[in-house]
Structure formats: structure tokens, C-alpha cells
N, C-alpha and C. Protein backbone atom coordinates (compact mmCIF):
# COMPACT_ATOMS: atom_id res chain seq x y z
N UNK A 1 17.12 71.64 -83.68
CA UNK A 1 17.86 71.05 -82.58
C UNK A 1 17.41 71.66 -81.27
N UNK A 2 17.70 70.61 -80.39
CA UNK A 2 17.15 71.86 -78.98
C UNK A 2 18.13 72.44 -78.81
N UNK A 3 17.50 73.72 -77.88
CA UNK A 3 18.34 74.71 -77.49
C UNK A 3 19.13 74.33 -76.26
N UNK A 4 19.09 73.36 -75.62
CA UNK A 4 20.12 72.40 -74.12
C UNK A 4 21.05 72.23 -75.23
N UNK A 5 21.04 71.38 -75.93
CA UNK A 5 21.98 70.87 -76.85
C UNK A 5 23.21 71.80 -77.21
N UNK A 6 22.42 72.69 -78.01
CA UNK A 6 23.46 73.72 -78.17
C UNK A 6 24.14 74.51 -77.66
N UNK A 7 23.68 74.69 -76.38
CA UNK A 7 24.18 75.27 -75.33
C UNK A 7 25.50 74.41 -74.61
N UNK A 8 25.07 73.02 -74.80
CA UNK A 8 25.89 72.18 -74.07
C UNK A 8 27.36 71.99 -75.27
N UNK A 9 26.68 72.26 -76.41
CA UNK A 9 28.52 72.57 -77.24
C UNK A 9 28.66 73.59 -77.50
N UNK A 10 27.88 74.66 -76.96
CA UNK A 10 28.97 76.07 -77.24
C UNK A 10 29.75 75.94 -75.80
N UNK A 11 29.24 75.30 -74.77
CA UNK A 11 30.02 75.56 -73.64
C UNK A 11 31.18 74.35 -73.49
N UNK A 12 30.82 73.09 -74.44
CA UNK A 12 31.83 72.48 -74.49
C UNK A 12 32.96 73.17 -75.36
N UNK A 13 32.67 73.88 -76.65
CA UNK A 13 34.09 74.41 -77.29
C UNK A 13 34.42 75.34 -76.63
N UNK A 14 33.57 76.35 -75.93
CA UNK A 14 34.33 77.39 -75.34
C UNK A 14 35.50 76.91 -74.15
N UNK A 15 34.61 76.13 -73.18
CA UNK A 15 36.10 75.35 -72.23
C UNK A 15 37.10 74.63 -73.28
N UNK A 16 36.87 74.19 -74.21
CA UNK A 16 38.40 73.67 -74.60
C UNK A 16 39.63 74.51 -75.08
N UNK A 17 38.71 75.97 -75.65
CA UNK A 17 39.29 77.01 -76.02
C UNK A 17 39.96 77.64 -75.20
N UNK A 18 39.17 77.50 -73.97
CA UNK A 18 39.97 78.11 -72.89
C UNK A 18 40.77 77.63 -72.17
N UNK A 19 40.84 76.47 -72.42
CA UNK A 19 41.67 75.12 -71.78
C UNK A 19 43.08 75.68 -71.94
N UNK A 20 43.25 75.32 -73.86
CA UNK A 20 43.97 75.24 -74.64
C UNK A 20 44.96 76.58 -74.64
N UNK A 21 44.02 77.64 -75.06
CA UNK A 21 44.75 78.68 -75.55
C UNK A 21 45.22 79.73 -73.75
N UNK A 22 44.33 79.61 -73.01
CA UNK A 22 44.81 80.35 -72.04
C UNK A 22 45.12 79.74 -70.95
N UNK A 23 44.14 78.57 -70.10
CA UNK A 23 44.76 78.42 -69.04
C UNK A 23 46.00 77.25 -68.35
N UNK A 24 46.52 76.70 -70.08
CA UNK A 24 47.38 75.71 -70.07
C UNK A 24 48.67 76.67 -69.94
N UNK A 25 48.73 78.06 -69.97
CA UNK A 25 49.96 78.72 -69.95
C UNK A 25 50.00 79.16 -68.67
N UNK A 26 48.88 79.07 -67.73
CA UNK A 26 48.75 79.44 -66.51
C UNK A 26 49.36 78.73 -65.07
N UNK A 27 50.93 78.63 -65.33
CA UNK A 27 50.92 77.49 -64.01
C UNK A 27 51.77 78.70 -62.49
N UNK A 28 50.93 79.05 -61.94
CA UNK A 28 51.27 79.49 -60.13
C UNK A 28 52.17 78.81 -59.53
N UNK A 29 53.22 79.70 -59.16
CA UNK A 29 54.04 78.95 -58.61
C UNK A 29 54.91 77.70 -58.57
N UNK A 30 54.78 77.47 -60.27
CA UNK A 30 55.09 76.19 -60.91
C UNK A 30 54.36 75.10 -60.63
N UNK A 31 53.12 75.40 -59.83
CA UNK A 31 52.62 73.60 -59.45
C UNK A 31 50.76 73.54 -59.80
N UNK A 32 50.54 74.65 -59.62
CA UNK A 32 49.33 75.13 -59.85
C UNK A 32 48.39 75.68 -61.35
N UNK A 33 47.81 74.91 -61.89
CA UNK A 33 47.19 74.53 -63.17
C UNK A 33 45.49 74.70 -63.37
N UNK A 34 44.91 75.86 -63.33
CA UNK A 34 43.81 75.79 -63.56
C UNK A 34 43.21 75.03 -64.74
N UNK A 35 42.39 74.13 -64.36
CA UNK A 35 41.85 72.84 -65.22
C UNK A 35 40.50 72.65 -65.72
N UNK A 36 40.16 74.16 -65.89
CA UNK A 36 38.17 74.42 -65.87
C UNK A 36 37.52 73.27 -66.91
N UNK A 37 38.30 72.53 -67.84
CA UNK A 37 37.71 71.67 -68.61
C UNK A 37 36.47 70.48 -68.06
N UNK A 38 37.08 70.35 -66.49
CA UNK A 38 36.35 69.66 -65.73
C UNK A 38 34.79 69.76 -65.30
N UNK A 39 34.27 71.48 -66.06
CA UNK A 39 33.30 71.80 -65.41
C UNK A 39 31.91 71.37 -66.42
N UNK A 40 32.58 70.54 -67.55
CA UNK A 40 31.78 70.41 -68.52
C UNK A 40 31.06 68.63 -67.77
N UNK A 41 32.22 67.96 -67.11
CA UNK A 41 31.26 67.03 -66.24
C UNK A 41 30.53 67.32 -65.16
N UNK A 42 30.65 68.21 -64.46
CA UNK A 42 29.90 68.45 -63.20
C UNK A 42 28.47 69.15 -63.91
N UNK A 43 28.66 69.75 -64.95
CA UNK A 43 27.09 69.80 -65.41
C UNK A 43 25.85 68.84 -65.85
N UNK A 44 26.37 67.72 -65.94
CA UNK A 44 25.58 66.29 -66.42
C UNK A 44 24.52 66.03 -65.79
N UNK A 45 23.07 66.14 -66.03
CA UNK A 45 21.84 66.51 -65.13
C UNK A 45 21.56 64.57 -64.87
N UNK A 46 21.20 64.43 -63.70
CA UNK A 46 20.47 63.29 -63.30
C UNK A 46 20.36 62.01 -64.60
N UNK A 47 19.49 62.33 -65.27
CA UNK A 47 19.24 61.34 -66.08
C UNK A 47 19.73 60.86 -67.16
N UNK A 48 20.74 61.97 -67.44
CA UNK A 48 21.67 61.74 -68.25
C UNK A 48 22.22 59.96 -68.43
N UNK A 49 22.30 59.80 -69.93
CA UNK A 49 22.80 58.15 -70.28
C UNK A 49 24.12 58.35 -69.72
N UNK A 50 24.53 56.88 -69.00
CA UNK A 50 25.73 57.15 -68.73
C UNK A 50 27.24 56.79 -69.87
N UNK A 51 26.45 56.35 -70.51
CA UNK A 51 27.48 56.30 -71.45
C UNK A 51 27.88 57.51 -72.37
N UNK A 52 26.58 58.16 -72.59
CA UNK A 52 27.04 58.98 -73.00
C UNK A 52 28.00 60.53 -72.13
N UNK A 53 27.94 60.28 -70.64
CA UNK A 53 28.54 61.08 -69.70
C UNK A 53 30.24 60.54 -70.49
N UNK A 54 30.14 59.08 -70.33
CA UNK A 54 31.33 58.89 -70.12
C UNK A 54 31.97 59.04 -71.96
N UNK A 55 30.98 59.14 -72.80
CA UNK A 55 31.41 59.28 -74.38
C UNK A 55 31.92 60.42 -74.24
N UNK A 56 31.55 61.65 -73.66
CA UNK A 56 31.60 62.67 -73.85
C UNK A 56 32.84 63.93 -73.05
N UNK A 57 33.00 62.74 -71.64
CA UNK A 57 33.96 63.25 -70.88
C UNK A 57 35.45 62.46 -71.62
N UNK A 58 35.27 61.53 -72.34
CA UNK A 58 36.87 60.96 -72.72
C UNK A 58 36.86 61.56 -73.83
N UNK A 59 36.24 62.39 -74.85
CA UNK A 59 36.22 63.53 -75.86
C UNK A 59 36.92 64.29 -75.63
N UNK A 60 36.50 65.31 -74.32
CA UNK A 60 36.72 66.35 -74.19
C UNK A 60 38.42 65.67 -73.18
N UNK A 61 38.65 65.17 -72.69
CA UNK A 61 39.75 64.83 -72.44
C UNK A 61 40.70 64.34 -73.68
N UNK A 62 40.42 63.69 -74.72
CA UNK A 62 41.65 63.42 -75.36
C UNK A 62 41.85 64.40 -76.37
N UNK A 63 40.66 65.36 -76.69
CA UNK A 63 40.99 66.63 -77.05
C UNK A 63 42.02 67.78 -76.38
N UNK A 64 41.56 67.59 -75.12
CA UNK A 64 42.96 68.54 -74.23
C UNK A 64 44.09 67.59 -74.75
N UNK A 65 44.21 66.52 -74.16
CA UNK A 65 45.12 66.09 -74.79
C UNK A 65 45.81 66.11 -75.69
N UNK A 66 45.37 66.50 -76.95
CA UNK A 66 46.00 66.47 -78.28
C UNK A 66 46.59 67.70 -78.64
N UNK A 67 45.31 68.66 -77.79
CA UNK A 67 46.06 70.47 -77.93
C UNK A 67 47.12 70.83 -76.67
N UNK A 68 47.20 69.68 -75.56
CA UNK A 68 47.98 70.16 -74.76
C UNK A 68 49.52 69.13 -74.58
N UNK A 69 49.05 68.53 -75.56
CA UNK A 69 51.07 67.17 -75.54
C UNK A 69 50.54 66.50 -73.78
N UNK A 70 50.00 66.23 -73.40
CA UNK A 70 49.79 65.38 -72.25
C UNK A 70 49.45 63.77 -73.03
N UNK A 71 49.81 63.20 -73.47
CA UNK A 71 49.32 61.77 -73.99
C UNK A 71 48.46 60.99 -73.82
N UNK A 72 47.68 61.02 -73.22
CA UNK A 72 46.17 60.19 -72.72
C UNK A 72 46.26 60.41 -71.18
N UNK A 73 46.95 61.05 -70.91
CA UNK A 73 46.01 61.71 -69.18
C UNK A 73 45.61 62.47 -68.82
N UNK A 74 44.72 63.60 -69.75
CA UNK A 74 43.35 64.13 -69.46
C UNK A 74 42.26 63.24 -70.06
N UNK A 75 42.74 62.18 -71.00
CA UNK A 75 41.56 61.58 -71.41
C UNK A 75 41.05 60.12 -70.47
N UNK A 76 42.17 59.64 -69.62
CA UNK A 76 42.29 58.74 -68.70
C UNK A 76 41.43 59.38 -67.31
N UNK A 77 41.56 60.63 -67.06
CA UNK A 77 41.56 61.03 -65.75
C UNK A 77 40.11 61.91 -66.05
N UNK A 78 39.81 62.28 -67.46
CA UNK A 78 38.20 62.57 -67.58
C UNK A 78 37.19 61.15 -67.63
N UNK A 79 37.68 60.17 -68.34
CA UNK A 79 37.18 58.91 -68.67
C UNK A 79 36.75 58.52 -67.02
N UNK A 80 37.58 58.54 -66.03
CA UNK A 80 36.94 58.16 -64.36
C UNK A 80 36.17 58.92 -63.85
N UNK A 81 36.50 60.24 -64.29
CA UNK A 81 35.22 61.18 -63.22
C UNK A 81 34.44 60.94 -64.21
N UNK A 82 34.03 60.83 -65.13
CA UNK A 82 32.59 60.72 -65.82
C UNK A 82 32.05 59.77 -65.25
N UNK A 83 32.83 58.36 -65.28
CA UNK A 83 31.89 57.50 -64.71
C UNK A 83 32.13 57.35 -63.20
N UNK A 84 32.94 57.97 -62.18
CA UNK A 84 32.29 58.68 -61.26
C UNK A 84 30.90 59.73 -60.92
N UNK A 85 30.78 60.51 -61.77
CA UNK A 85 29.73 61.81 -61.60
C UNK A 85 28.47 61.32 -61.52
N UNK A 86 28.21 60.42 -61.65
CA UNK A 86 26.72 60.31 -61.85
C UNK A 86 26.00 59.39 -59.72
N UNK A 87 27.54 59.10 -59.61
CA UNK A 87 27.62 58.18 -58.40
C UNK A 87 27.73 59.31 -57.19
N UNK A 88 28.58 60.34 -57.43
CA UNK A 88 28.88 61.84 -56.48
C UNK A 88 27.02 61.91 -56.73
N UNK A 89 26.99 62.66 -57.74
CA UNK A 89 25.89 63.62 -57.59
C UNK A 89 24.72 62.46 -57.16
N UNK A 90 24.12 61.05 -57.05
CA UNK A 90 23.66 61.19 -56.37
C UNK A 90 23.42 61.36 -54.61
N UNK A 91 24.75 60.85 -54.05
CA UNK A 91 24.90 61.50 -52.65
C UNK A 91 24.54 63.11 -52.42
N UNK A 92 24.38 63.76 -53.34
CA UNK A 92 24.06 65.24 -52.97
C UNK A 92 22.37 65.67 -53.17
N UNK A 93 21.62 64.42 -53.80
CA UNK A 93 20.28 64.71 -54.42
C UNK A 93 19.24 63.99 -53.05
N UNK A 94 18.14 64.81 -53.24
CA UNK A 94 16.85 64.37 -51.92
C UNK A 94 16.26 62.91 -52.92
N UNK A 95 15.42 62.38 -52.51
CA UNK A 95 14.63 61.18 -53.21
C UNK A 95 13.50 61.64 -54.14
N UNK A 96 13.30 62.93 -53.93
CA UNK A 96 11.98 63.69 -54.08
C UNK A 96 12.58 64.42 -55.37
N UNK A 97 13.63 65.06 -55.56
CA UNK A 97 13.90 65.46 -56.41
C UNK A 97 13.66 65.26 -57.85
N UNK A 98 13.76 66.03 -59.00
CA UNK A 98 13.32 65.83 -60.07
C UNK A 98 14.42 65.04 -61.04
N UNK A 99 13.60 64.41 -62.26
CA UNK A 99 14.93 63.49 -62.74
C UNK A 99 15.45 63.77 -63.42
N UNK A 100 15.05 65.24 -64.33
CA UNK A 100 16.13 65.82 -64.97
C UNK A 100 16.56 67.02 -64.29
N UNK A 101 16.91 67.15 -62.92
CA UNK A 101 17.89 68.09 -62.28
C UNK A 101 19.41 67.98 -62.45
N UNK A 102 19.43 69.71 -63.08
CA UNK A 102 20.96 69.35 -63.42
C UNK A 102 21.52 70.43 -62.34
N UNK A 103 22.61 69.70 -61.79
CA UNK A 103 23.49 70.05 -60.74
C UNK A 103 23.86 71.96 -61.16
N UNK A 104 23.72 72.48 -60.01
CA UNK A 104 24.43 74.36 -60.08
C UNK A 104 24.07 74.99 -58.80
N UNK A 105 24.45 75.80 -58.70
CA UNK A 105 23.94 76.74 -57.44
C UNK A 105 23.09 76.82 -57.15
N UNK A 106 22.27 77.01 -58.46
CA UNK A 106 20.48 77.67 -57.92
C UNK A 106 20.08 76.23 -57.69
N UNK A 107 20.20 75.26 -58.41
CA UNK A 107 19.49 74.33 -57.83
C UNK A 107 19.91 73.10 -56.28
N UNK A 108 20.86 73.53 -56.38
CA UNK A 108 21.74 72.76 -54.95
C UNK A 108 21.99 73.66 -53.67
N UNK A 109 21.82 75.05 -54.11
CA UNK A 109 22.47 75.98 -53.02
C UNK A 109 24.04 75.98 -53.10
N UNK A 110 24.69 77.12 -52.39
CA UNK A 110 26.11 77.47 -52.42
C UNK A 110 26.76 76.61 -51.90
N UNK A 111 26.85 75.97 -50.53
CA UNK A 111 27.29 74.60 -49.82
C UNK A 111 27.08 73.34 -50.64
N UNK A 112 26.33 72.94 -50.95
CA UNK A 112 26.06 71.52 -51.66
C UNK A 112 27.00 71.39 -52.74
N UNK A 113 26.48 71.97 -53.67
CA UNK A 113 27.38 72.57 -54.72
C UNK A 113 28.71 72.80 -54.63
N UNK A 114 29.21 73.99 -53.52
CA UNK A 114 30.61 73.52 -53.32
C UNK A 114 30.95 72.17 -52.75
N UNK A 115 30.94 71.82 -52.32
CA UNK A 115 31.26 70.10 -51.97
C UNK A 115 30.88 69.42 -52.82
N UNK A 116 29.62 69.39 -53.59
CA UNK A 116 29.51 68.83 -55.06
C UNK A 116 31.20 68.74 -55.86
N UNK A 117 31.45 70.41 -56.46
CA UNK A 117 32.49 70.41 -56.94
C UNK A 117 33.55 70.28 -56.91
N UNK A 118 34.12 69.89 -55.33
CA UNK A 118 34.99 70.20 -54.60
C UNK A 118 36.05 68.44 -54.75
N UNK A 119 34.49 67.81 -54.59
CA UNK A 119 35.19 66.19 -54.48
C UNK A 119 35.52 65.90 -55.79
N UNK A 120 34.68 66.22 -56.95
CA UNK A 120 35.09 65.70 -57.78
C UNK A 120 36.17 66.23 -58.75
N UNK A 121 36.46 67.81 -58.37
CA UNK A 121 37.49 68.18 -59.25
C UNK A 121 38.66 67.44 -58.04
N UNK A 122 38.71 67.49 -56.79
CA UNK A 122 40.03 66.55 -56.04
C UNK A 122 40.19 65.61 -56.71
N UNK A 123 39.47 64.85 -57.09
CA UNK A 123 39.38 63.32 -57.72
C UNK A 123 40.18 63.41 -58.57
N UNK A 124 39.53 64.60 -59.50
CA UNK A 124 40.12 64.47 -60.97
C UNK A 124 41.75 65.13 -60.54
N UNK A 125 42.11 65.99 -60.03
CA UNK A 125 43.46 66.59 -59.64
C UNK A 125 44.08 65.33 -59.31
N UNK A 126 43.66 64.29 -58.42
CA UNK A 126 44.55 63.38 -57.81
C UNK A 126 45.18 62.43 -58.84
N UNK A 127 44.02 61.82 -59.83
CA UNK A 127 44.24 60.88 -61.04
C UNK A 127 44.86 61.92 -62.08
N UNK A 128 44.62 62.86 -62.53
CA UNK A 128 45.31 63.40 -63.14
C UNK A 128 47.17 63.36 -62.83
N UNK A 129 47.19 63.91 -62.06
CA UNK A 129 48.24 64.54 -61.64
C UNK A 129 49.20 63.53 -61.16
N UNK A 130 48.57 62.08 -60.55
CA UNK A 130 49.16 60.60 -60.51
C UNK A 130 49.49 59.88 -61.74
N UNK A 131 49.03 59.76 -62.61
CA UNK A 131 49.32 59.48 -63.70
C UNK A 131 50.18 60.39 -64.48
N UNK A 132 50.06 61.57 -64.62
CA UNK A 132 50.89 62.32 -64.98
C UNK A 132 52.40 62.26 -64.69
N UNK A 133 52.68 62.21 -63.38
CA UNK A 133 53.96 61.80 -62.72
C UNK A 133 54.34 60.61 -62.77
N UNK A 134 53.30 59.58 -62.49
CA UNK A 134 53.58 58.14 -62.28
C UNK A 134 54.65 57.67 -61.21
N UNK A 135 54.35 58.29 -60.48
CA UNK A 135 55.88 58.41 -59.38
C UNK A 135 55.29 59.23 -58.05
N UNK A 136 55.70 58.55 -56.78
CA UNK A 136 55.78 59.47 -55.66
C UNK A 136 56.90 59.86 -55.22
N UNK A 137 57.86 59.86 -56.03
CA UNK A 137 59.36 60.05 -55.54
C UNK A 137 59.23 61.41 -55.00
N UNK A 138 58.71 62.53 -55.59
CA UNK A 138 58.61 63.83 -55.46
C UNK A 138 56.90 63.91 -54.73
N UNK A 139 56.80 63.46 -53.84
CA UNK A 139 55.30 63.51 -53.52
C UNK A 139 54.71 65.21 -52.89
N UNK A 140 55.63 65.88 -52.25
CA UNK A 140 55.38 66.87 -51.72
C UNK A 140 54.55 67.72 -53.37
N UNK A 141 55.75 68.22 -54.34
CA UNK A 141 55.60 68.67 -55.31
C UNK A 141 53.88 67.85 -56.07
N UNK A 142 53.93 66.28 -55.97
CA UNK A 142 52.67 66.09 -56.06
C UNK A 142 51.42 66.64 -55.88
N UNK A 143 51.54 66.33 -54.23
CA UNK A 143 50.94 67.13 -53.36
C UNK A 143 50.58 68.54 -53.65
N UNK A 144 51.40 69.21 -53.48
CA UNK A 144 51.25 71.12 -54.07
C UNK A 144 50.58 71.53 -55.58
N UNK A 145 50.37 70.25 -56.33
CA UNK A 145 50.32 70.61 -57.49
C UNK A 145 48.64 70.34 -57.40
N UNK A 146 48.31 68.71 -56.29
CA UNK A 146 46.71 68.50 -56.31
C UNK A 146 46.16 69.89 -56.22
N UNK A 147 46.63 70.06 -55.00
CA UNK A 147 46.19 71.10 -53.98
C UNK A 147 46.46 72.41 -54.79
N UNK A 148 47.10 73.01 -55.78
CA UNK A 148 47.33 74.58 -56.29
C UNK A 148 45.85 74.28 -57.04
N UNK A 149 46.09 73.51 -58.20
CA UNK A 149 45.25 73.06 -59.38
C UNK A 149 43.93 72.54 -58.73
N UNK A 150 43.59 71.92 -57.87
CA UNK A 150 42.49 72.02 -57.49
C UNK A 150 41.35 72.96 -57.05
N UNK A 151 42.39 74.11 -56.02
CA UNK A 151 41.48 75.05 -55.36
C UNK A 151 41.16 76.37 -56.54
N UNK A 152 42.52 76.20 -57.50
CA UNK A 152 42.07 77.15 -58.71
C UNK A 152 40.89 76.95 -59.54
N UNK A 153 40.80 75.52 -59.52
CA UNK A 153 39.72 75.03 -60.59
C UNK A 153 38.70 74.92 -59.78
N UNK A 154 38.57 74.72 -58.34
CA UNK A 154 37.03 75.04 -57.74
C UNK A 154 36.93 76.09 -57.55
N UNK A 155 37.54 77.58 -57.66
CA UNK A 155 37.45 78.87 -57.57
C UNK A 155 36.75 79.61 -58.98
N UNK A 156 37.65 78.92 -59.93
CA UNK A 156 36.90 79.21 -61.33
C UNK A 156 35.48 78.71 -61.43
N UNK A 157 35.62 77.68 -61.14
CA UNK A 157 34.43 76.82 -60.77
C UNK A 157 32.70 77.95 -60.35
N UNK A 158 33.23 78.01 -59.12
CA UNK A 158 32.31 78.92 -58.25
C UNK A 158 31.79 79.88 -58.90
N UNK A 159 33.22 80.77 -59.44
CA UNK A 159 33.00 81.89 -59.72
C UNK A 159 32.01 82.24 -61.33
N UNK A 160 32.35 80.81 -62.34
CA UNK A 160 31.59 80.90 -63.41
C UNK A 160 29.91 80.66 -63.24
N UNK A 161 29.55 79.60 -61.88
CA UNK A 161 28.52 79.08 -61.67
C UNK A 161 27.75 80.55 -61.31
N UNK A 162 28.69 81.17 -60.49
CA UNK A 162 28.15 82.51 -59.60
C UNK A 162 27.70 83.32 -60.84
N UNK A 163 28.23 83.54 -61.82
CA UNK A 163 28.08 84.33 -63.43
C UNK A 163 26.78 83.50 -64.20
N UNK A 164 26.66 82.42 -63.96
CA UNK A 164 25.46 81.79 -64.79
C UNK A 164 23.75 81.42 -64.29
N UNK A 165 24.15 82.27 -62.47
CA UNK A 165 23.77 81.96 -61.61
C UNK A 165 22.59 83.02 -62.04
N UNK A 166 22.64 84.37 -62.42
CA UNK A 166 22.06 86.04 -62.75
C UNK A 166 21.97 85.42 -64.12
């Protein structure tokens, strides 16, 4: 098997593991939810099939799902950014670029990359977290919850890229 491959499911079970067992117990301030599961789409290199982006992101979503009692809205709200991601990342790519470049620090730089990650975990916080509620009655609490759970999950974000970066 190649060695991408395997790499790409030890790092898919390890985020679900970590999804599951640690950072689903993690909520700040009651509104704030680190959601690193997300980081398994922002790795999807250029040429990637898109079906299989999107086979692979409603996996790993209805798997949270099943270990976390959420009912189909991590698998609803991974199922859009997948087939979002391929549409983000190319606004961030030159013409010149190569076609199997896969999105990270070293290859985007620290800026790109953060704004890379930035829009699309918002995305996913917003649909998530809308569906989840299904309601703006409480929009502030909405609100606080995009915004906790987002900046946690682009912080983890950073900080794992920054670790894979050496």
C-alpha cells in the first residue's frame, strides 16, 4: 500500500479518537467545542477525486456522529465542507502550481493557510452549529458558540500544522 495512504488513516482514526474520547468533553464556557475532526478535510491535496473528498468527509462525520449522539449533523455539516474544499482551496492556489499540492504551512505559508483554515472551519462552525439548534431564537448563544468552537479549532488547527511543520 502506499505510504500517503496510510498515513491518511492513521490520521483519520487518530482525529476521531480524539474527537470522541477527549475533545467532545471539552466545552469552554459552555459554548465553545473544539472540533479538530475538521482537519482531516483541509488536508485534501488538489487533485484529489471529488467524490471521494466528499465519500470520505460524510464518513468521518457520521462516525462522530454515532460516537457523539449528535444525529446526522456532523455528517450533514462535513458532507458541505467537503464539497466546499476543493472550491476554497482553489482561491488560495497560483496557476503555476503543482497538481498534487496538498494544502499546509510549508506549502502555503503561515497567512494563506491561516485564512485557508479559517474560512472553512467558520463554514463548518456555522452549518454545524445551525443545524444543530435549528433555531435563532437564542442567536447570541449561537453566535458565542460559532465563534468559541471556531477559534479553538483554528488554534488546534495551527498549532498541529506548526507540529507537522518540523
Amino acid at each position: 500500500m502506499n505510504l500517503k495512504f496510510l498515513k491518511g488513516i492513521l490520521l483519520f482514526v487518530i482525529l476521531l479518537l480524539a474527537q470522541v474520547l477527549v475533545l467532545n468533553h471539552i466545552h469552554l464556557f459552555d459554548c465553545a467545542t473544539p472540533l479538530l475532526y475538521v482537519y482531516v478535510v483541509l488536508l485534501f491535496r488538489r487533485n484529489f477525486p471529488r467524490w471521494g473528498i466528499l465519500l470520505i468527509s460524510s464518513l468521518m462525520g457520521l462516525l462522530v456522529d454515532i460516537f457523539s449522539n449528535t444525529p446526522g449533523v456532523a455528517a450533514a455539516s462535513m458532507t458541505f465542507l467537503g464539497f466546499l474544499q476543493p472550491h476554497v482551496l482553489m482561491m488560495f492556489l497560483n496557476r503555476d502550481s503543482a497538481e498534487d499540492l496538498q494544502p499546509s504551512m510549508k506549502t502555503f505559508g503561515f497567512a494563506k493557510f491561516l485564512y485557508y483554515a479559517a474560512i472553512l472551519v467558520v463554514v463548518y462552525c456555522v452549518v454545524f452549529f445551525t443545524v444543530e439548534t435549528f433555531s435563532f431564537f437564542n442567536w447570541l448563544q449561537w453566535l458565542e458558540c460559532v465563534g468559541g468552537s471556531a477559534a479553538l479549532t483554528v488554534l488546534l488547527v495551527l498549532a498541529i500544522e506548526n507540529l507537522r511543520k518540523r
